[in-house]
PDB file of N, CA and C in Angstrom:
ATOM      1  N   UNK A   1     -58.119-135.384 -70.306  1.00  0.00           N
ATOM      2  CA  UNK A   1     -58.864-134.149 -70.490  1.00  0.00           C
ATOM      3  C   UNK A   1     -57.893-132.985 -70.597  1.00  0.00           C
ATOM      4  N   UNK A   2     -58.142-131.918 -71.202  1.00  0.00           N
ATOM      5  CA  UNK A   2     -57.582-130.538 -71.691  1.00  0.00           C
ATOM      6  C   UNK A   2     -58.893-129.915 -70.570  1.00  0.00           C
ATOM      7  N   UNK A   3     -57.888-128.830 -70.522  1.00  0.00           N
ATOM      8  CA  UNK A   3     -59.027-127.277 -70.322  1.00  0.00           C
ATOM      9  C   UNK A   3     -57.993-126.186 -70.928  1.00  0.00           C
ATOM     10  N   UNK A   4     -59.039-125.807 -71.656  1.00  0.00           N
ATOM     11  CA  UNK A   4     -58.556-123.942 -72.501  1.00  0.00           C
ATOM     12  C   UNK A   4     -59.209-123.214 -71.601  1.00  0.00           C
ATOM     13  N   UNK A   5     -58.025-122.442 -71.093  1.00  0.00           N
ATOM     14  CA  UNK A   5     -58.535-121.213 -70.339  1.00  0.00           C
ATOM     15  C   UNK A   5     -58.717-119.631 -70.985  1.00  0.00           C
ATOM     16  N   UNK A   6     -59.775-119.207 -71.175  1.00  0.00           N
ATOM     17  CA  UNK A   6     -59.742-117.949 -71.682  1.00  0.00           C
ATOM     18  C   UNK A   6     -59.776-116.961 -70.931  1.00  0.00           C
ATOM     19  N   UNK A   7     -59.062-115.582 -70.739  1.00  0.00           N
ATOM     20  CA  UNK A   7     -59.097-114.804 -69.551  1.00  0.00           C
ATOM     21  C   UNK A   7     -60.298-113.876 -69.930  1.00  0.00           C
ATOM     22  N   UNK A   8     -60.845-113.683 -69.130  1.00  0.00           N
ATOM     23  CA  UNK A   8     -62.269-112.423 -69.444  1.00  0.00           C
ATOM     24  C   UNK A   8     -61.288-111.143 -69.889  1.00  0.00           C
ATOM     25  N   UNK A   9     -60.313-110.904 -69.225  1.00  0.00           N
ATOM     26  CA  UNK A   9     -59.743-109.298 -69.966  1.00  0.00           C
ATOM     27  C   UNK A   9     -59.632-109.910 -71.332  1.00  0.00           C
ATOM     28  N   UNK A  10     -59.504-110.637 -71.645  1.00  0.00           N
ATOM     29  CA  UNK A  10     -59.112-110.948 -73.394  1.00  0.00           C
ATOM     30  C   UNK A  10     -60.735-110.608 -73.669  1.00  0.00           C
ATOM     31  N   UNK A  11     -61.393-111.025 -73.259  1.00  0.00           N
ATOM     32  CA  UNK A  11     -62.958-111.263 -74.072  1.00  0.00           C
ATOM     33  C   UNK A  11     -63.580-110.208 -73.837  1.00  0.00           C
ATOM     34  N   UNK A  12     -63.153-109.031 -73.049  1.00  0.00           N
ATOM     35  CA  UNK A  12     -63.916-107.974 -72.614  1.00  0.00           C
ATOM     36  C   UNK A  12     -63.106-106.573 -73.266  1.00  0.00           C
ATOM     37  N   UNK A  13     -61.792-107.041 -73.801  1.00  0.00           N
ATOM     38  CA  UNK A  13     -61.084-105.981 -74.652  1.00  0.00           C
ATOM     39  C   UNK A  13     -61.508-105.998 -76.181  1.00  0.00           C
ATOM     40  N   UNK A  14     -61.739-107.792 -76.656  1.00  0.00           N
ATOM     41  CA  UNK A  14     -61.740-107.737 -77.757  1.00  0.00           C
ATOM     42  C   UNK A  14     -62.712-108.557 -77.973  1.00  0.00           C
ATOM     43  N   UNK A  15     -63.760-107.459 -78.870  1.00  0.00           N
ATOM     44  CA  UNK A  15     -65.703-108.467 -79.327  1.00  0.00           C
ATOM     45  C   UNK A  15     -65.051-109.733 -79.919  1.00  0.00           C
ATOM     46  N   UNK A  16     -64.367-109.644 -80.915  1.00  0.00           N
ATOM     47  CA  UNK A  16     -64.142-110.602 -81.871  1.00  0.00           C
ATOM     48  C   UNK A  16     -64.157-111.997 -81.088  1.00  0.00           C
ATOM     49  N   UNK A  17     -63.532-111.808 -80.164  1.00  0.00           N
ATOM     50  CA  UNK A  17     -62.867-113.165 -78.942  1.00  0.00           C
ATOM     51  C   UNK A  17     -64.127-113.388 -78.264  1.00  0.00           C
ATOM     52  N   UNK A  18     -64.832-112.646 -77.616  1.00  0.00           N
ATOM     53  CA  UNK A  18     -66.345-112.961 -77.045  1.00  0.00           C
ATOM     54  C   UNK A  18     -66.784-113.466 -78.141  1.00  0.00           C
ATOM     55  N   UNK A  19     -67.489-113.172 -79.331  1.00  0.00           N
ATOM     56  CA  UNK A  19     -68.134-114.022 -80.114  1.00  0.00           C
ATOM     57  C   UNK A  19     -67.261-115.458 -80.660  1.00  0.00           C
ATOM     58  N   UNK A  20     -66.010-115.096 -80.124  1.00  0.00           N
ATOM     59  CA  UNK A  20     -65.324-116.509 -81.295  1.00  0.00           C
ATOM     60  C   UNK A  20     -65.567-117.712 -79.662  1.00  0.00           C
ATOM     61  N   UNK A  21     -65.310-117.356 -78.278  1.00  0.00           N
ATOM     62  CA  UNK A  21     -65.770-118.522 -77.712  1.00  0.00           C
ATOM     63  C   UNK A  21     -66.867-118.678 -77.289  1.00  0.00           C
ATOM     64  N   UNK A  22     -67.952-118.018 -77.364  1.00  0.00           N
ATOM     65  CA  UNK A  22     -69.495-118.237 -77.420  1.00  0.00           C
ATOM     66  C   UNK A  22     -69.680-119.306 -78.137  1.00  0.00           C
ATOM     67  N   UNK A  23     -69.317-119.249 -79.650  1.00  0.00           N
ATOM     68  CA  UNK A  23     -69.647-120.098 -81.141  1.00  0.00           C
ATOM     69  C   UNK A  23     -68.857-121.349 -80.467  1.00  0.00           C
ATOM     70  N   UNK A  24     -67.439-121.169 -80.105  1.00  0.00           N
ATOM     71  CA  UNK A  24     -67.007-122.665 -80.159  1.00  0.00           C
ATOM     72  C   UNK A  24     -67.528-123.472 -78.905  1.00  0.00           C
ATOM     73  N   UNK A  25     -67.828-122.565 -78.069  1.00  0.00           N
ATOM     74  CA  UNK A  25     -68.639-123.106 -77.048  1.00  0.00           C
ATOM     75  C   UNK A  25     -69.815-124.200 -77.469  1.00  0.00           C
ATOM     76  N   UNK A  26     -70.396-123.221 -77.837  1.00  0.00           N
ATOM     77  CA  UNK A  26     -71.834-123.821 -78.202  1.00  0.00           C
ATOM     78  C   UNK A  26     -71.445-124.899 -79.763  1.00  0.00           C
ATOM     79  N   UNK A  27     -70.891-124.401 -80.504  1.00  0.00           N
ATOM     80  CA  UNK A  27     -70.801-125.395 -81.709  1.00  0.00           C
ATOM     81  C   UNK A  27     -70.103-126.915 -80.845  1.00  0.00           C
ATOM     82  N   UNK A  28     -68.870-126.736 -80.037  1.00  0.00           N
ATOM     83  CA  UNK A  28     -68.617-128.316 -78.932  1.00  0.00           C
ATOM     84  C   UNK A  28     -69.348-128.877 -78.721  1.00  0.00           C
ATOM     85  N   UNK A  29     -70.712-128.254 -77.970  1.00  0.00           N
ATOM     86  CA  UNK A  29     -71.590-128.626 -76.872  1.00  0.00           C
ATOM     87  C   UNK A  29     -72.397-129.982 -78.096  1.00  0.00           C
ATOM     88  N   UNK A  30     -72.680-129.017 -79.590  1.00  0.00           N
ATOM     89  CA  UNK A  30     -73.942-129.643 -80.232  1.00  0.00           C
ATOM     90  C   UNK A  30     -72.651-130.839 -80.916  1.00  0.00           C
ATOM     91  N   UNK A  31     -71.379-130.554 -80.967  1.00  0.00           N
ATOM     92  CA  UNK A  31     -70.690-132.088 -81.829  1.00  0.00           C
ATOM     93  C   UNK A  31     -70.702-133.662 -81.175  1.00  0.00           C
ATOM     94  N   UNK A  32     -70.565-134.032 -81.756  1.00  0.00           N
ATOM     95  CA  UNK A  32     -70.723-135.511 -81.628  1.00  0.00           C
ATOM     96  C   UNK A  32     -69.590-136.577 -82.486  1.00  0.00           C
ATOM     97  N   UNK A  33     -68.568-136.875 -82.832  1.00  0.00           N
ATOM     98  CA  UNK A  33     -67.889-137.277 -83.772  1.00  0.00           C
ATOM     99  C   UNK A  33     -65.981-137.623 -83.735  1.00  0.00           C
ATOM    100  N   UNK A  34     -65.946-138.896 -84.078  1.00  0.00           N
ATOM    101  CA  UNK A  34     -65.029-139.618 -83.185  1.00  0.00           C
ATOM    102  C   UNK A  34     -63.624-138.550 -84.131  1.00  0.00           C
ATOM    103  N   UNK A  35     -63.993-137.936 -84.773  1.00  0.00           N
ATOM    104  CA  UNK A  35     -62.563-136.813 -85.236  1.00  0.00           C
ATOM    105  C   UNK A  35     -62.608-135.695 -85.065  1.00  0.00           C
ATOM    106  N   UNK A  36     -63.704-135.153 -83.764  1.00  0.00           N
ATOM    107  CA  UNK A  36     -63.771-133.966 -83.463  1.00  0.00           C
ATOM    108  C   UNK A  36     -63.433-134.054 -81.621  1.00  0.00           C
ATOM    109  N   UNK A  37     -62.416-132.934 -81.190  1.00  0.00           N
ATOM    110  CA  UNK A  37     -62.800-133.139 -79.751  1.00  0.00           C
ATOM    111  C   UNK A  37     -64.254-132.943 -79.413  1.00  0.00           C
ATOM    112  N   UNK A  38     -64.200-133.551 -77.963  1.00  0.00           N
ATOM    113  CA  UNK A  38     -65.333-133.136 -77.477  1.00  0.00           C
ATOM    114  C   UNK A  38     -64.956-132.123 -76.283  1.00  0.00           C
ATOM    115  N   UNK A  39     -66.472-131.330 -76.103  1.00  0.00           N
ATOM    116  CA  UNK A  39     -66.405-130.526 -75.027  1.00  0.00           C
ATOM    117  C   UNK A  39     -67.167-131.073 -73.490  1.00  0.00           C
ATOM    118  N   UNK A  40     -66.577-131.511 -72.824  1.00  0.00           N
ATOM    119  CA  UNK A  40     -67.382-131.728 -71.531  1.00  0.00           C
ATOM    120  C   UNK A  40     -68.171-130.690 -70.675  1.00  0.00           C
ATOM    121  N   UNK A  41     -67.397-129.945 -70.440  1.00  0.00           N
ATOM    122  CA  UNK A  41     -68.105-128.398 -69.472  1.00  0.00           C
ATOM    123  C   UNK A  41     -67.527-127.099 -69.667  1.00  0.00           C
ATOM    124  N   UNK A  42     -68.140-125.998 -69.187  1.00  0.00           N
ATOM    125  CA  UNK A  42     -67.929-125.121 -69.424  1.00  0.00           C
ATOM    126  C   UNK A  42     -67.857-124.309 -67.981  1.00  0.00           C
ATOM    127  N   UNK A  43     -66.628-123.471 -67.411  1.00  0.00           N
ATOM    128  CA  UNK A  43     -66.873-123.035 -65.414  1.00  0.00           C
ATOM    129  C   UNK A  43     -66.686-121.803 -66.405  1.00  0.00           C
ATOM    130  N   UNK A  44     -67.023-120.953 -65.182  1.00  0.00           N
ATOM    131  CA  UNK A  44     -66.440-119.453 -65.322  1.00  0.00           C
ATOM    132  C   UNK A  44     -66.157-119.031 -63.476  1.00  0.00           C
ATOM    133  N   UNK A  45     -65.002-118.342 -63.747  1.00  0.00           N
ATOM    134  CA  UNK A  45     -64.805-117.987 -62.518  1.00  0.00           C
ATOM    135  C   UNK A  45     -64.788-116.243 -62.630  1.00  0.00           C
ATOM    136  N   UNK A  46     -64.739-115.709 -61.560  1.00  0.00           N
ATOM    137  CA  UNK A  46     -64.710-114.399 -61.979  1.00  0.00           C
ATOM    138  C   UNK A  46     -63.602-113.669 -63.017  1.00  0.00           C
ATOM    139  N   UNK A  47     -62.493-114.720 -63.008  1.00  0.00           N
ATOM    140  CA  UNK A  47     -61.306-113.518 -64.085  1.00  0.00           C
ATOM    141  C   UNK A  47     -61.217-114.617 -65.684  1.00  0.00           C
ATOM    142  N   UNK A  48     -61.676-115.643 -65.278  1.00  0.00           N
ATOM    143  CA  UNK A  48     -61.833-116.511 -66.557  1.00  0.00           C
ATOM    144  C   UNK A  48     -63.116-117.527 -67.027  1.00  0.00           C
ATOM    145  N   UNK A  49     -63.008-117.673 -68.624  1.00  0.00           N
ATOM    146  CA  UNK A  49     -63.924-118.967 -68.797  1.00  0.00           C
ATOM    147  C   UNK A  49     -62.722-120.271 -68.910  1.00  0.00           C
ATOM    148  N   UNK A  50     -63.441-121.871 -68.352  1.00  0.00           N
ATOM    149  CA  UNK A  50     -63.034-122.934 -68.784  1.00  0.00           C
ATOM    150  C   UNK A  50     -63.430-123.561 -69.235  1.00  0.00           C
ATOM    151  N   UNK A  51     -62.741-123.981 -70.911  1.00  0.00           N
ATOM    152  CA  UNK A  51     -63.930-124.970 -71.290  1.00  0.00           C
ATOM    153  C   UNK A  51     -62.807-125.747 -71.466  1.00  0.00           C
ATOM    154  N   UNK A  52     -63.536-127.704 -70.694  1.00  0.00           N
ATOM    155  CA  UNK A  52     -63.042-128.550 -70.455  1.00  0.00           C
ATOM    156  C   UNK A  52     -63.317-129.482 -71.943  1.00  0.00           C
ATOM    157  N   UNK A  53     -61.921-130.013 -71.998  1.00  0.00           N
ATOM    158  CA  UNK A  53     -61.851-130.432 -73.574  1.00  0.00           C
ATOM    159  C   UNK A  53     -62.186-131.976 -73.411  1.00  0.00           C
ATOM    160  N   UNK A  54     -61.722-132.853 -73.943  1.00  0.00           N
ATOM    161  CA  UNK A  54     -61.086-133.968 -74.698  1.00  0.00           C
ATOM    162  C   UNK A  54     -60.088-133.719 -74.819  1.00  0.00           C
ATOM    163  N   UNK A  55     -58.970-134.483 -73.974  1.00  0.00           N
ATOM    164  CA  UNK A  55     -57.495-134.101 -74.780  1.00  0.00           C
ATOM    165  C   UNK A  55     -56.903-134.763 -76.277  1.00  0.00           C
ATOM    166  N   UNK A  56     -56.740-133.947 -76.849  1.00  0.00           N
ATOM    167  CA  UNK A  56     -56.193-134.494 -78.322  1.00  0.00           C
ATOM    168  C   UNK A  56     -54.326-134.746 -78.344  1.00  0.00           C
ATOM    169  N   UNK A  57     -54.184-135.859 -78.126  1.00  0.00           N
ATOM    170  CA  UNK A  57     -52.801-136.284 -77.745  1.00  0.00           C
ATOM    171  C   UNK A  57     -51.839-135.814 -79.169  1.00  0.00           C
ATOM    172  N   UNK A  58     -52.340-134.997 -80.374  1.00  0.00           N
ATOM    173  CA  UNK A  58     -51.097-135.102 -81.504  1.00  0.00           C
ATOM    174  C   UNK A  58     -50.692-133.646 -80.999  1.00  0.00           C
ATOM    175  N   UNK A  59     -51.795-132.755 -79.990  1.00  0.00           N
ATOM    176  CA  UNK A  59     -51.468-131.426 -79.804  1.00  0.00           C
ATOM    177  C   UNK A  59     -52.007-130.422 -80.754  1.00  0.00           C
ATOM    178  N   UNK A  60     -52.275-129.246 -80.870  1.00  0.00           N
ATOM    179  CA  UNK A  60     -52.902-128.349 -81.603  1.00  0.00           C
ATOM    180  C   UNK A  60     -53.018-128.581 -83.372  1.00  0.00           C
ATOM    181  N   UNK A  61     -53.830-128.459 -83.761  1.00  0.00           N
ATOM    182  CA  UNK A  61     -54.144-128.491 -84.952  1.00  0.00           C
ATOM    183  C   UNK A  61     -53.447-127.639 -86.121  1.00  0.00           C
ATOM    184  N   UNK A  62     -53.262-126.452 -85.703  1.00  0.00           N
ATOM    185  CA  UNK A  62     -52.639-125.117 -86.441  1.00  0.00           C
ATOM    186  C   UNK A  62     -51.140-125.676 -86.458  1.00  0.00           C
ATOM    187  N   UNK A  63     -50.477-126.671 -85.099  1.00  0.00           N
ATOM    188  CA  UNK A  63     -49.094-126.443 -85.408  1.00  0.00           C
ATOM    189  C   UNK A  63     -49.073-127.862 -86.325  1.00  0.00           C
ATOM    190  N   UNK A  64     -49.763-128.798 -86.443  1.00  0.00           N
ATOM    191  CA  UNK A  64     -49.644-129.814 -87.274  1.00  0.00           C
ATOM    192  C   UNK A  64     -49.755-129.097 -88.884  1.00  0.00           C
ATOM    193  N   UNK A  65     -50.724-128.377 -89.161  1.00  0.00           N
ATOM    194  CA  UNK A  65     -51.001-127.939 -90.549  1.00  0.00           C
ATOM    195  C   UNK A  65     -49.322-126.941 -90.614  1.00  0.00           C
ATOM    196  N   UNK A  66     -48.817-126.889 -89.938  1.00  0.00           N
ATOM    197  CA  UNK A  66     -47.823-125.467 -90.427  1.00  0.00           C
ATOM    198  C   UNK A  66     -46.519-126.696 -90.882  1.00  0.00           C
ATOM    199  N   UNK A  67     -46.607-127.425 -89.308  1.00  0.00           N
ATOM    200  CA  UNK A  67     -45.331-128.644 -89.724  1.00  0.00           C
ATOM    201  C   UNK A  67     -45.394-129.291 -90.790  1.00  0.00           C
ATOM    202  N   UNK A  68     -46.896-129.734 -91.534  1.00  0.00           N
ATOM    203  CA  UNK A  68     -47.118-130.387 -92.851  1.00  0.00           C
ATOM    204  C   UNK A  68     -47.221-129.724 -94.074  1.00  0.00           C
ATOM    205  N   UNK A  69     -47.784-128.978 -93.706  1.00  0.00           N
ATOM    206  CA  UNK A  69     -47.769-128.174 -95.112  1.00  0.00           C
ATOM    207  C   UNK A  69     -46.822-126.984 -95.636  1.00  0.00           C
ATOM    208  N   UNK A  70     -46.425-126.293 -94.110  1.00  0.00           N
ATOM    209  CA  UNK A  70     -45.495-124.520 -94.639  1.00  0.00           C
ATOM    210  C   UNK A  70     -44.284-125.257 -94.089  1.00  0.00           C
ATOM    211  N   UNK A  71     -43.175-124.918 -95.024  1.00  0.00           N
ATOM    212  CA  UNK A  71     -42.029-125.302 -95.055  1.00  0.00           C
ATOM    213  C   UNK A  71     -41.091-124.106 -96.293  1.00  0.00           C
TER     214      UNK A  71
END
């Protein structure tokens, strides 16, 4: 398992970031699909949200597309 921690000062400075982990929140919750992580739970504590992943053992997605493709 992964957990992404998001800090509430991030989500409370910037809308964009509140709506972007609302969506991935909820878009996790509804996936289902053996090439998508999954999301198990979601805590919030008072200075952060956690949403508990699926760990994806190749590591982030963005740095695979940069290593494969931008050169």
């Amino acid at each position: 398992m992964a957990v992404k921690i998001v800090p509430k000062k991030d989500v409370l400075l910037r809308e964009y970031v509140k709506r972007s982990v609302r969506r991935e929140a909820m878009l996790l919750q509804k996936l289902d699909h053996p090439n998508i992580v999954r999301m198990y739970e979601v805590m919030e504590t008072e200075n952060s949200y956690y949403l508990v992943l699926e760990f994806a053992e190749t590591g982030e997605f963005i740095k695979y597309l940069s290593e494969k493709y931008v050169r």
